[in-house]
Structures are given as C-alpha cells and as structure tokens.
Protein backbone atom coordinates (compact mmCIF):
# COMPACT_ATOMS: atom_id res chain seq x y z
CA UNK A 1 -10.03 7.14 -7.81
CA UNK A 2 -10.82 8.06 -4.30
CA UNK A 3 -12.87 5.27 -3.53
CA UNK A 4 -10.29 2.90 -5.14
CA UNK A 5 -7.88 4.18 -2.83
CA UNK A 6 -10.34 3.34 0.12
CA UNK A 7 -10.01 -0.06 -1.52
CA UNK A 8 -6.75 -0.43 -1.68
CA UNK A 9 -6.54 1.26 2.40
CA UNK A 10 -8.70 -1.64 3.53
CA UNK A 11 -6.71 -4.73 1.78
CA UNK A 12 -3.34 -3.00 3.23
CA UNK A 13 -4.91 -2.90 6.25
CA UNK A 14 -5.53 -6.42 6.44
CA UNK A 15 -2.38 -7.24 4.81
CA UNK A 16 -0.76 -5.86 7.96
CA UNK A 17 -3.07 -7.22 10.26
CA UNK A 18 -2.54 -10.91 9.01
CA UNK A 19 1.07 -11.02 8.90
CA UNK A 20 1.16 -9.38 12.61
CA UNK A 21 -1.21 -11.83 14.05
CA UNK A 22 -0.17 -14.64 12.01
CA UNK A 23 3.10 -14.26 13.12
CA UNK A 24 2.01 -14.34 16.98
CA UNK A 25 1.81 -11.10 17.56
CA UNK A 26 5.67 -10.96 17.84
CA UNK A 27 6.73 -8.74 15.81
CA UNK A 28 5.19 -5.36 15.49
CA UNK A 29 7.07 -4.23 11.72
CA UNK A 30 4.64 -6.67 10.38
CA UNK A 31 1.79 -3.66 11.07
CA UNK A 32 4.22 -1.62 8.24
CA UNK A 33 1.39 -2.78 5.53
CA UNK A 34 -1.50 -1.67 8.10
CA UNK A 35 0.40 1.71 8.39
CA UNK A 36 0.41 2.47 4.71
CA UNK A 37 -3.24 1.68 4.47
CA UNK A 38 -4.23 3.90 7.04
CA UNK A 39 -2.32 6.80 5.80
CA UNK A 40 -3.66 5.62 2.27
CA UNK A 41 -7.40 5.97 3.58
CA UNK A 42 -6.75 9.20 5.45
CA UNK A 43 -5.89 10.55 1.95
CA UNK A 44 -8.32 8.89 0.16
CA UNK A 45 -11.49 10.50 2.66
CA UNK A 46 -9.76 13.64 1.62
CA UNK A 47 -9.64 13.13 -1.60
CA UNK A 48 -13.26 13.00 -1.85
CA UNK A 49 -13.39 16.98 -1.32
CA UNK A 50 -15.67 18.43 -4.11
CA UNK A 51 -12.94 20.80 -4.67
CA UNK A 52 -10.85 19.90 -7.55
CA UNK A 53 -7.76 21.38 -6.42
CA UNK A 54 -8.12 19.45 -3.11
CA UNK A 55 -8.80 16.30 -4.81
CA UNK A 56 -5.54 16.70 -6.88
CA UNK A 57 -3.32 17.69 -4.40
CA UNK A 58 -4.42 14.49 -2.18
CA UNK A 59 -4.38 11.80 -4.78
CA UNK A 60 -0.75 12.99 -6.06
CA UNK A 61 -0.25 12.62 -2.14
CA UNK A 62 -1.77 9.25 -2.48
CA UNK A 63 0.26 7.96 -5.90
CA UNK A 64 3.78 9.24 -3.74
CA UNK A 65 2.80 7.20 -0.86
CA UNK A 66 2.16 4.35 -3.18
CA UNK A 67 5.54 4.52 -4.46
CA UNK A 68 7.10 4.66 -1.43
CA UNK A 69 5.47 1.63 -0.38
CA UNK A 70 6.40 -0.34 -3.63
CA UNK A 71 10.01 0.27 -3.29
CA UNK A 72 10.60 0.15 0.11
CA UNK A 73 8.28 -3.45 -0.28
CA UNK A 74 10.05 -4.65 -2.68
CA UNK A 75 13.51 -3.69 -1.52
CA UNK A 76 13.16 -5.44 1.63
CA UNK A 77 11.46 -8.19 -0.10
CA UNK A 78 14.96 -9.22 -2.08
CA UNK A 79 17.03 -8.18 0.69
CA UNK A 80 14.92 -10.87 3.13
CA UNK A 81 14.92 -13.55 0.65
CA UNK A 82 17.66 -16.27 1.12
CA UNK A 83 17.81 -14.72 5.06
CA UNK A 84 17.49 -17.13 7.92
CA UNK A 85 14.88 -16.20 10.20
CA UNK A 86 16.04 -13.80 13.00
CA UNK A 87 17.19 -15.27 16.14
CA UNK A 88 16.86 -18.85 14.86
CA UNK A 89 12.93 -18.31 14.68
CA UNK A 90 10.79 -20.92 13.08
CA UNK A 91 9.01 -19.46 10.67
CA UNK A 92 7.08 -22.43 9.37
CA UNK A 93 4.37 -22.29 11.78
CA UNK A 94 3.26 -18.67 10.84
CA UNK A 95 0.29 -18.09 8.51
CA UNK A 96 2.02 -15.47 6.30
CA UNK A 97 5.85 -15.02 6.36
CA UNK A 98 7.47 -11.49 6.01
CA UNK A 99 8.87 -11.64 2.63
CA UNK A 100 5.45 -13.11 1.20
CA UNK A 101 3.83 -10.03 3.33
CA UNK A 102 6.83 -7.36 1.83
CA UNK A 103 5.97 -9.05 -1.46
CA UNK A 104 2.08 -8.87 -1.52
CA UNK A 105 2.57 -5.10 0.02
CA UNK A 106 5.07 -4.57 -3.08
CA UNK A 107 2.39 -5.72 -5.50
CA UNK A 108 -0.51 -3.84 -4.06
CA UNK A 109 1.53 -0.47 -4.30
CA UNK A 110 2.59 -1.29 -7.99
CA UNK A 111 -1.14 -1.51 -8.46
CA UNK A 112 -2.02 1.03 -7.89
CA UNK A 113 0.67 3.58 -8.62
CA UNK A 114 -0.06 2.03 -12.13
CA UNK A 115 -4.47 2.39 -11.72
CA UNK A 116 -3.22 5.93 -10.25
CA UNK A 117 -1.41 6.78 -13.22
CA UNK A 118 -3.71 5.63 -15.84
CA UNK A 119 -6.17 7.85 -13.99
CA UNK A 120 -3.99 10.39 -13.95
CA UNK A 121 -3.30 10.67 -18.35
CA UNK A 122 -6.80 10.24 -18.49
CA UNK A 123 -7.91 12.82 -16.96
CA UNK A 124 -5.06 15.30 -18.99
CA UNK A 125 -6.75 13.76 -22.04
CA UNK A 126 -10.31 14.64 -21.22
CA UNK A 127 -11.28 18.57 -22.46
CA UNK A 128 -11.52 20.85 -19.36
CA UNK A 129 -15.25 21.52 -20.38
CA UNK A 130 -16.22 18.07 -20.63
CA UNK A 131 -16.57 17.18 -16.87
C-alpha cells in the first residue's frame, strides 16, 4: 500500500503543478493538490518501515489525509461551481480550471481512501501467522 501511496503522491503532485502553471502562475491555492501529495509521499516513504507498528500508524496517517483531501475537494468543488471567476478573470484561456482541478483532487482522494480501506479489511481478514 505504501508504494501505491507513492503513486498516488506523484499524480497529486502533478495535479497541483498543472492547474498552478496552467493557470499562469497566478494563483498559488492551485499548489493545494501538490501539497497533499507531498505530505502523502512523506507518509508513504515512512510507511515503508519494516516495522509493522510503524507501517500502521503511517498508512492510517495516510487514509486521514486522504479524507481530508476528498471532502475539503469536493466541498469546494460544489461551492465553486455556478461561481464567476474572481475579479472578472477569464478563465477560458487556462489549461485546467479550479473546479475541474478541486474535482480531479476529490476523485483521487476517494480513490484511494477506498484502495486504503480495502487494504485495510484485508489485512484484518488474513491470520496473524500467515504473513
């Protein structure tokens, strides 16, 4: 699951790096997806401890992050919808618009919080002396 969240880090990353420079390099709060993904991937390296305990403790860390990032995503992504762009901006020229960005972020995170979880009962299901 570790290196799935390494996964998920990088597309985040890039997420956030296409809607900032897309958008001219204007507005910095389209980095918010870049942010996740870099706290995502901090996790994740830890998560690769051979420690058990360690590797618990940092993907539950990772699956909370997650769900931060799918609700905060998607609540912004509603709230922006049917919003004129700030200041009178036109936002037609821009590669990626923030909603679509909020959106995509939103989807990513529901991901995998759902991969994280399925993870998650399947390795209560597995016997302890079976790994």
């Amino acid at each position: 699951m570790a290196k799935l969240t390494l996964l998920f880090a990088a597309l985040l990353i890039a997420l956030g790096l296409i809607g900032y420079l897309g958008s001219g390099s204007q507005y910095p709060t389209a980095l918010i997806p870049a942010w996740f993904g870099v706290v995502l991937g901090i996790f994740g390296f830890l998560a690769m401890s051979p420690s058990e305990g360690r590797r618990k403790l940092f993907m539950h860390i990772n699956v909370t992050i997650g769900l931060v990032g799918f609700v905060g995503g998607l609540v912004e992504a509603i709230r922006g919808y049917g919003k004129p762009a700030p200041g009178g901006v036109d936002a037609s020229h821009f590669l990626i618009s923030a909603e679509t960005s909020k959106a995509v972020l939103a989807a990513l995170m529901l991901i995998y919080v759902l991969l994280c979880v399925r993870s998650f009962i399947n390795a209560r299901r597995k016997p302890a002396n079976s790994l």
